[in-house]
C-alpha atoms as a PDB file:
ATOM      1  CA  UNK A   1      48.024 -25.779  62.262  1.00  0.00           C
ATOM      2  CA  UNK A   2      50.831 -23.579  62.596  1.00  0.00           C
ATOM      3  CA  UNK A   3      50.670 -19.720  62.157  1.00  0.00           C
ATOM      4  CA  UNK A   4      52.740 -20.267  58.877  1.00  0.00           C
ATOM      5  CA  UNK A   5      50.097 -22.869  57.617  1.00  0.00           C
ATOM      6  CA  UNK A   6      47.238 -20.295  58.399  1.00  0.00           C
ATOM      7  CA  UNK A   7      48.866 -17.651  56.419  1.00  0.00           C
ATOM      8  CA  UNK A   8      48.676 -19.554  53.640  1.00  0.00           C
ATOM      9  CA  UNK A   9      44.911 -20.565  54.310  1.00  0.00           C
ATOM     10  CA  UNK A  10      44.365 -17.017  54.369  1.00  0.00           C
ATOM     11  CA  UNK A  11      46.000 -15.740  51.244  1.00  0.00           C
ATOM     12  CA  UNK A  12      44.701 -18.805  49.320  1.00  0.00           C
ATOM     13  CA  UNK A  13      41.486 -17.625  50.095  1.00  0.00           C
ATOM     14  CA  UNK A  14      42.072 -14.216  49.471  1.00  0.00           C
ATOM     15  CA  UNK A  15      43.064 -15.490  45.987  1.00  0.00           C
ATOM     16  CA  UNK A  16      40.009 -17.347  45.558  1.00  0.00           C
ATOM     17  CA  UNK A  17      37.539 -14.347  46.287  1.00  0.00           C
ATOM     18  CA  UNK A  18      39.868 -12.099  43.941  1.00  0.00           C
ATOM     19  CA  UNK A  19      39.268 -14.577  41.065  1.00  0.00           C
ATOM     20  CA  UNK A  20      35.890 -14.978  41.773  1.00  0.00           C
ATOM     21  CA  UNK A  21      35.106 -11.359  41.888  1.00  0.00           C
ATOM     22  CA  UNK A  22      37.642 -11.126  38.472  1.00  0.00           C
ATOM     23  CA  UNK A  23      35.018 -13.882  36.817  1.00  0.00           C
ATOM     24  CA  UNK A  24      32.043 -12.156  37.839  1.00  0.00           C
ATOM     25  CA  UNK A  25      33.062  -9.077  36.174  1.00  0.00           C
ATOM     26  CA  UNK A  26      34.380 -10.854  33.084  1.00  0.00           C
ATOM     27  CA  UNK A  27      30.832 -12.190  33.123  1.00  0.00           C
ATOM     28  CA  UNK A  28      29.337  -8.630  33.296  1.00  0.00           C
ATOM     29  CA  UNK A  29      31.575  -7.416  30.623  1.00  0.00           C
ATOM     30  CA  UNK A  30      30.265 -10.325  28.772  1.00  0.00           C
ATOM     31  CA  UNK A  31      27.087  -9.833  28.937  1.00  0.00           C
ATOM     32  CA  UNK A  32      27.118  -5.758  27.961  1.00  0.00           C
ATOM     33  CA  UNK A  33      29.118  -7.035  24.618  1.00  0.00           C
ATOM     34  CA  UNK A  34      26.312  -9.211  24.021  1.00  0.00           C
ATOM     35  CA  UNK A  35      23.823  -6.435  24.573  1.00  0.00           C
ATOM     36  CA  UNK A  36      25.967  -4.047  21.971  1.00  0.00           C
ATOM     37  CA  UNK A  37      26.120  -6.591  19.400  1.00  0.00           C
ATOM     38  CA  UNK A  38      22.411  -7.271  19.533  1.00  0.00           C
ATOM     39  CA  UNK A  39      22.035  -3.252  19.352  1.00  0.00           C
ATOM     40  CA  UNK A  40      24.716  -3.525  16.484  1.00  0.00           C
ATOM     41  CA  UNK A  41      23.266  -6.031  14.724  1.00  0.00           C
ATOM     42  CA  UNK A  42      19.475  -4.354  14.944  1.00  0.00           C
ATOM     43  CA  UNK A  43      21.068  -1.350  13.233  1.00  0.00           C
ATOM     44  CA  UNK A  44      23.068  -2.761  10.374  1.00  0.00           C
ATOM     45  CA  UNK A  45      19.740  -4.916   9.530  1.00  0.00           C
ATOM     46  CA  UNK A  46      18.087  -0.921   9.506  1.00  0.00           C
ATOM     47  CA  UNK A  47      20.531   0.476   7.243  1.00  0.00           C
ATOM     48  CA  UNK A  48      20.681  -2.645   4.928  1.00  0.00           C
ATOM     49  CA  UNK A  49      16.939  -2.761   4.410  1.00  0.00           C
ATOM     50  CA  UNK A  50      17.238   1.590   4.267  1.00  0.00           C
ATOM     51  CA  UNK A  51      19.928   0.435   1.446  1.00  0.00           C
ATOM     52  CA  UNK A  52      17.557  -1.766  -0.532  1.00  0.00           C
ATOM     53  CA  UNK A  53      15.081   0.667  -0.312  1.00  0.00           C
ATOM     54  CA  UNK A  54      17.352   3.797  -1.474  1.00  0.00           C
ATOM     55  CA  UNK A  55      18.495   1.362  -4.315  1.00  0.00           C
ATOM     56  CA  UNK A  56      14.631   0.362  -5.461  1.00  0.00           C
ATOM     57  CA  UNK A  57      13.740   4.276  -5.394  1.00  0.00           C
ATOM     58  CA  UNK A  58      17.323   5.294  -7.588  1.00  0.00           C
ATOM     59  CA  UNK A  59      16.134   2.147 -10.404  1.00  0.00           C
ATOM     60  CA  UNK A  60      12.417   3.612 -10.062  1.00  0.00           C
ATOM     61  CA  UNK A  61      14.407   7.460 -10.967  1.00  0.00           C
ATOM     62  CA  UNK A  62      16.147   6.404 -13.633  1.00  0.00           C
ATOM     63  CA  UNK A  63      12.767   4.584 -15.315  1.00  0.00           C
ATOM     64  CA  UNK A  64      10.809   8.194 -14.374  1.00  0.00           C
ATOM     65  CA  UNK A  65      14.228   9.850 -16.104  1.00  0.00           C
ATOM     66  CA  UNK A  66      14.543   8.240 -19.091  1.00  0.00           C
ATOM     67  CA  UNK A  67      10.543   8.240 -19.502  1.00  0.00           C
ATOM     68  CA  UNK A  68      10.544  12.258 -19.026  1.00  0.00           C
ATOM     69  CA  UNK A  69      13.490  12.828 -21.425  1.00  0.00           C
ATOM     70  CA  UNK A  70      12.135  11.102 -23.956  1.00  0.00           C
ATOM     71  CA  UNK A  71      14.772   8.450 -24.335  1.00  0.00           C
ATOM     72  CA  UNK A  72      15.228   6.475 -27.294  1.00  0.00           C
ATOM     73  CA  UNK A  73      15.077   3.637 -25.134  1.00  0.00           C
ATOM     74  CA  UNK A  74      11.821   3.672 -23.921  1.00  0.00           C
ATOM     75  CA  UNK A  75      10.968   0.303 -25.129  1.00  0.00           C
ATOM     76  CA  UNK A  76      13.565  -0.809 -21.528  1.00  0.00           C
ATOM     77  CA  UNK A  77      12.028   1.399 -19.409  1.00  0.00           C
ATOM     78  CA  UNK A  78       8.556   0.447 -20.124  1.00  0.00           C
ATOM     79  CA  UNK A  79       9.572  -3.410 -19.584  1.00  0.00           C
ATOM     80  CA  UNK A  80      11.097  -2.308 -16.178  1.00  0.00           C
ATOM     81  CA  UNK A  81       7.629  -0.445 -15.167  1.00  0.00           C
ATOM     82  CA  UNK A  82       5.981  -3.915 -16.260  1.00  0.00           C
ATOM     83  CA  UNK A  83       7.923  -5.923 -14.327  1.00  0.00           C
ATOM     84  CA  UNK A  84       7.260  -3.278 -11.063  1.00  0.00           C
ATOM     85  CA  UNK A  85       3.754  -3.440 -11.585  1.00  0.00           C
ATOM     86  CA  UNK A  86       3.622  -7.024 -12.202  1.00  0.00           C
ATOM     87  CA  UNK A  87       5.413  -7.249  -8.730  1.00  0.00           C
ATOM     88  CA  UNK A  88       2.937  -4.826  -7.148  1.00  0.00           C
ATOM     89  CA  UNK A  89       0.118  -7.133  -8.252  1.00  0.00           C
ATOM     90  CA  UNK A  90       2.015 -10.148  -6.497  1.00  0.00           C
ATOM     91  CA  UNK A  91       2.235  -8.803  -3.552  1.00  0.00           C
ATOM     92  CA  UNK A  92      -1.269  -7.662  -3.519  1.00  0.00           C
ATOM     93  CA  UNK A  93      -2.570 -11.355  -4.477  1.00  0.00           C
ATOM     94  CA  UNK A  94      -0.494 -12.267  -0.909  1.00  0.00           C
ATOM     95  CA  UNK A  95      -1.877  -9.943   1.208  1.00  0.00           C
ATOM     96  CA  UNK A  96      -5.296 -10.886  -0.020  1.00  0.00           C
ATOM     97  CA  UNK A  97      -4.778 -14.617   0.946  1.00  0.00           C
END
């Protein structure tokens, strides 16, 4: 093999490591994305169940609201507490399966 031939050897090699150290770090990258869009995706699912929460408490305000001003409209606000309690007593008859 001549000394030109070896040269070549040598910096194809050199090329090979370089890309293999290039994939392993692509793979590291890789794998902290992953890990940030688990951690992402654990905290939208918090603030989406914090957001159905917020939104059960404002409808459960506005039936305590209209039930302390004396609204007209009563009649709506006491089907709305029926309908929570009537939910309240479903999920009690699971629990005690």
């Amino acid at each position: 093999m001549t000394e030109q031939d070896q040269l070549l050897v040598d910096e194809l090699k050199h090329n090979i490591r370089r890309l293999i150290d290039n994939l392993e770090k692509t793979k590291y990258e890789l794998e902290q994305a992953r890990d940030e869009y688990k951690g992402l995706e654990f905290q939208f699912d918090e603030y989406r169940n914090e957001h159905k929460a917020l939104l059960k408490r404002y409808e459960n305000l506005k039936v305590a609201k209209a039930l302390a001003d004396g609204d007209p409209d009563n009649q709506a606000a006491k089907h709305k507490i029926n309908r929570i309690i009537r939910e309240v007593d479903k999920c009690i008859a699971l629990l005690n399966k």
